[in-house]
C-alpha atoms as a PDB file:
ATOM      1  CA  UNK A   1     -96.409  -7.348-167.031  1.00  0.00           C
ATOM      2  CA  UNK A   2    -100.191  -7.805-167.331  1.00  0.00           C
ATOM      3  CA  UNK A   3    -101.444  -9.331-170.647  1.00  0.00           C
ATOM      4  CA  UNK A   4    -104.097  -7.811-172.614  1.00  0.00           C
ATOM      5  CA  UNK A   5    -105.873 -11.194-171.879  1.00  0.00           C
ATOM      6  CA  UNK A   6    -105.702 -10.669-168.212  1.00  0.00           C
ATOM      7  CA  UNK A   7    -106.440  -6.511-168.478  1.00  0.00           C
ATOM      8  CA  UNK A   8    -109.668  -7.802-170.580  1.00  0.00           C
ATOM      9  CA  UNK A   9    -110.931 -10.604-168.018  1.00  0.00           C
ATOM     10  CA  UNK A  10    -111.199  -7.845-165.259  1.00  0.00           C
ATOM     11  CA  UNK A  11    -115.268  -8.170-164.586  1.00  0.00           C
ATOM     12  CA  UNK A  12    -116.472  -5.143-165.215  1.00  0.00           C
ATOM     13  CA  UNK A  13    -119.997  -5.640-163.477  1.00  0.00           C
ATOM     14  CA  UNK A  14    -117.924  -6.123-160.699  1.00  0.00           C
ATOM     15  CA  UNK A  15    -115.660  -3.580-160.959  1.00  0.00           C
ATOM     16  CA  UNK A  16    -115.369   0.019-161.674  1.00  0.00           C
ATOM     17  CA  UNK A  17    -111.784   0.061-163.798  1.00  0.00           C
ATOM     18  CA  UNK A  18    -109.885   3.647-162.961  1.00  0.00           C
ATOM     19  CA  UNK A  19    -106.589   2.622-164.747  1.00  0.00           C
ATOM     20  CA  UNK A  20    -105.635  -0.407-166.770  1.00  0.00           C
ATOM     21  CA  UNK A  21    -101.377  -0.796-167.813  1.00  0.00           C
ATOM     22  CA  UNK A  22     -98.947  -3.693-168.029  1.00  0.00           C
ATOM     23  CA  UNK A  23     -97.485  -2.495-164.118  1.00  0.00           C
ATOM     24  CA  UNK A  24    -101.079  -1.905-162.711  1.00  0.00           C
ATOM     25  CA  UNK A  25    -104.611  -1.770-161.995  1.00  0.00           C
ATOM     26  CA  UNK A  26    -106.901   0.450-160.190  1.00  0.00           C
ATOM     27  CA  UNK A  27    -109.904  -0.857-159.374  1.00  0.00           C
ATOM     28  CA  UNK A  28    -113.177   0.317-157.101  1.00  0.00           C
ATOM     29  CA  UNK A  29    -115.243  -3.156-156.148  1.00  0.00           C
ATOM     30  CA  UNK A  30    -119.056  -1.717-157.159  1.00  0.00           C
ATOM     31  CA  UNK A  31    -120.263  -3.909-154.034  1.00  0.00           C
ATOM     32  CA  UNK A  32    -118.015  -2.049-151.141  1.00  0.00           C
ATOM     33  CA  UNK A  33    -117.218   1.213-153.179  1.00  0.00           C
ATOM     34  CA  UNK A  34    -113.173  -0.107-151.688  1.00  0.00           C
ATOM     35  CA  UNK A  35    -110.626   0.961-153.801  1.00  0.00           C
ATOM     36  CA  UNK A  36    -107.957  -1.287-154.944  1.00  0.00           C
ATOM     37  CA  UNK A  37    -104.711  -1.206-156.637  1.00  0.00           C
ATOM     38  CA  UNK A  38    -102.926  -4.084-157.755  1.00  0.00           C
ATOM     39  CA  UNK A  39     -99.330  -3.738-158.424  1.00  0.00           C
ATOM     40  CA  UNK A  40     -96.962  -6.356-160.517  1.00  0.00           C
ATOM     41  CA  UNK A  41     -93.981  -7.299-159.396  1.00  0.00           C
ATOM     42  CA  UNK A  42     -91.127  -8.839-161.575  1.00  0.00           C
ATOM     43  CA  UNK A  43     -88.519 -10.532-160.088  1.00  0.00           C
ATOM     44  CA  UNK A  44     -85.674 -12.312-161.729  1.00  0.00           C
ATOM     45  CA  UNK A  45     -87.536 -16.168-161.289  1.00  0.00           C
ATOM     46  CA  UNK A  46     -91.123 -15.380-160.788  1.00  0.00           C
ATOM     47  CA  UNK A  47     -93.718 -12.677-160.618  1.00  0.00           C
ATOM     48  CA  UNK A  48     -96.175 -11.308-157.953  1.00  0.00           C
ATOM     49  CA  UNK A  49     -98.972  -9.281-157.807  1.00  0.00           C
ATOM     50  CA  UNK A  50     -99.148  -6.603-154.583  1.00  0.00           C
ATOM     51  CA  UNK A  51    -102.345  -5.925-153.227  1.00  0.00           C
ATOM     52  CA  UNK A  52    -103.293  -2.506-151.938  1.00  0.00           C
ATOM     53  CA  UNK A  53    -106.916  -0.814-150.594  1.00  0.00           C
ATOM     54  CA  UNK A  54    -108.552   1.711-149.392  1.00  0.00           C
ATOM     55  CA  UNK A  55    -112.164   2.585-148.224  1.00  0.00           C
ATOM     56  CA  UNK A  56    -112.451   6.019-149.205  1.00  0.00           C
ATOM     57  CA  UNK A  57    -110.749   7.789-152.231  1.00  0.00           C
ATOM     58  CA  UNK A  58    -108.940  10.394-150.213  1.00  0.00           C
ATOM     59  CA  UNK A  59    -107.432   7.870-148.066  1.00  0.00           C
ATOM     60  CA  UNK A  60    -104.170   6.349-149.161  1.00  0.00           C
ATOM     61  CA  UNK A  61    -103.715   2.723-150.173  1.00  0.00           C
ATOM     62  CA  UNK A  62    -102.301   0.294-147.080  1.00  0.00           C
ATOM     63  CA  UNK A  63    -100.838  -2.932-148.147  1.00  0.00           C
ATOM     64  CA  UNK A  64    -103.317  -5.852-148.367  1.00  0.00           C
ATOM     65  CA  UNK A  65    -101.297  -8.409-149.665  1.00  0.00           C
ATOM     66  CA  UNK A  66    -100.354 -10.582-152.399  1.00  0.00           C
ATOM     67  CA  UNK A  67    -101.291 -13.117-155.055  1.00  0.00           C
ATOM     68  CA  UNK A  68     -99.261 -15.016-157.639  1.00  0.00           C
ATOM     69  CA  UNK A  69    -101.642 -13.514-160.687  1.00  0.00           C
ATOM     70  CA  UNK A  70    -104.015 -10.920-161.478  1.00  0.00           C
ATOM     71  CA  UNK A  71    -107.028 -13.359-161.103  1.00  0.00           C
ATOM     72  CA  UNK A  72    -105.584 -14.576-158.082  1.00  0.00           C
ATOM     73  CA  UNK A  73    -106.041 -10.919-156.795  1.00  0.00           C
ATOM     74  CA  UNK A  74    -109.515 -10.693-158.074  1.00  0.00           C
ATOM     75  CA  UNK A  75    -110.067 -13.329-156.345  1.00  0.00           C
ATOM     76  CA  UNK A  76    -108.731 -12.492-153.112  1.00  0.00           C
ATOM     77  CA  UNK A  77    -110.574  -8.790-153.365  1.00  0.00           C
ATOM     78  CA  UNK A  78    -114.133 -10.545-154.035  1.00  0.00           C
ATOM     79  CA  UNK A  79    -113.454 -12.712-150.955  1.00  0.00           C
ATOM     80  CA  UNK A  80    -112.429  -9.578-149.246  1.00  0.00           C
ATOM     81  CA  UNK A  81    -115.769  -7.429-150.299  1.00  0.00           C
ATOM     82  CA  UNK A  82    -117.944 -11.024-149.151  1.00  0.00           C
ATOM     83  CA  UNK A  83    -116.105 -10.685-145.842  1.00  0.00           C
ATOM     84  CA  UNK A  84    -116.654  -7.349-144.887  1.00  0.00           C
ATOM     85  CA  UNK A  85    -120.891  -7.474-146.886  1.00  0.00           C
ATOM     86  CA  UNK A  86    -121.590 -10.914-145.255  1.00  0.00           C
ATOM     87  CA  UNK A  87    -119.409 -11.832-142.219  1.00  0.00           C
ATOM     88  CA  UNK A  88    -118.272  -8.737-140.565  1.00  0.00           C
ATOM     89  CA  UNK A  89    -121.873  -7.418-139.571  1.00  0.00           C
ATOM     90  CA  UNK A  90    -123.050 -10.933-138.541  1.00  0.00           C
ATOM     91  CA  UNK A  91    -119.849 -10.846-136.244  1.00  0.00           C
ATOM     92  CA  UNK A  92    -120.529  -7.001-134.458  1.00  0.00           C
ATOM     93  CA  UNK A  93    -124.162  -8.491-134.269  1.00  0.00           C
ATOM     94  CA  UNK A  94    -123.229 -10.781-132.026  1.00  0.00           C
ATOM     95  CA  UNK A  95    -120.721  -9.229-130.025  1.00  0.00           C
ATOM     96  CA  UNK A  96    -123.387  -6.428-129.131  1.00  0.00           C
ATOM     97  CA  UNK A  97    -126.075  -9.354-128.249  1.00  0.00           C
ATOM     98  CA  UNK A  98    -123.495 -10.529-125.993  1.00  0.00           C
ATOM     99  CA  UNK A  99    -122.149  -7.387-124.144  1.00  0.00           C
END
């Protein structure tokens, strides 16, 4: 389960929160306007958090992957949103300067 600590640490200039609950956490990244849902998993000997997203809020959610906490998963969603703001249009830039 998410802790009210963690639920409370979600950065909410950041971060559009949808739904907040110990099993999960909707999220739209204000950056990318992405959705994301993060999903905790208990398991007998650990716990994981599954990462889902999707660009558009009709769409449905497609597996994005995991992290061993919800920070973690913040994490890995900022470095997502960086990646598609800052290195995905320097990289079709340069494909179309070289075509």
């Amino acid at each position: 389960m998410f802790t009210t600590t963690e639920l409370k640490s979600i950065d909410q200039t950041y971060f559009h929160i949808i739904n907040a609950g110990c099993h999960s956490v909707t999220l739209q990244s204000k950056n990318t306007k992405h959705y994301w849902h993060i999903l905790h998993q208990q398991y007998p000997k650990f716990s994981s958090c599954k990462i889902q997203h999707k660009h558009h809020f009709a769409n449905q959610f497609h597996d994005q992957g995991n992290a061993p906490s919800l920070p973690q998963a913040i994490n890995e969603i900022k470095s997502h949103d960086h990646f598609h703001l800052h290195v995905r249009p320097l990289k079709k830039k340069h494909v179309k300067k070289s075509a």
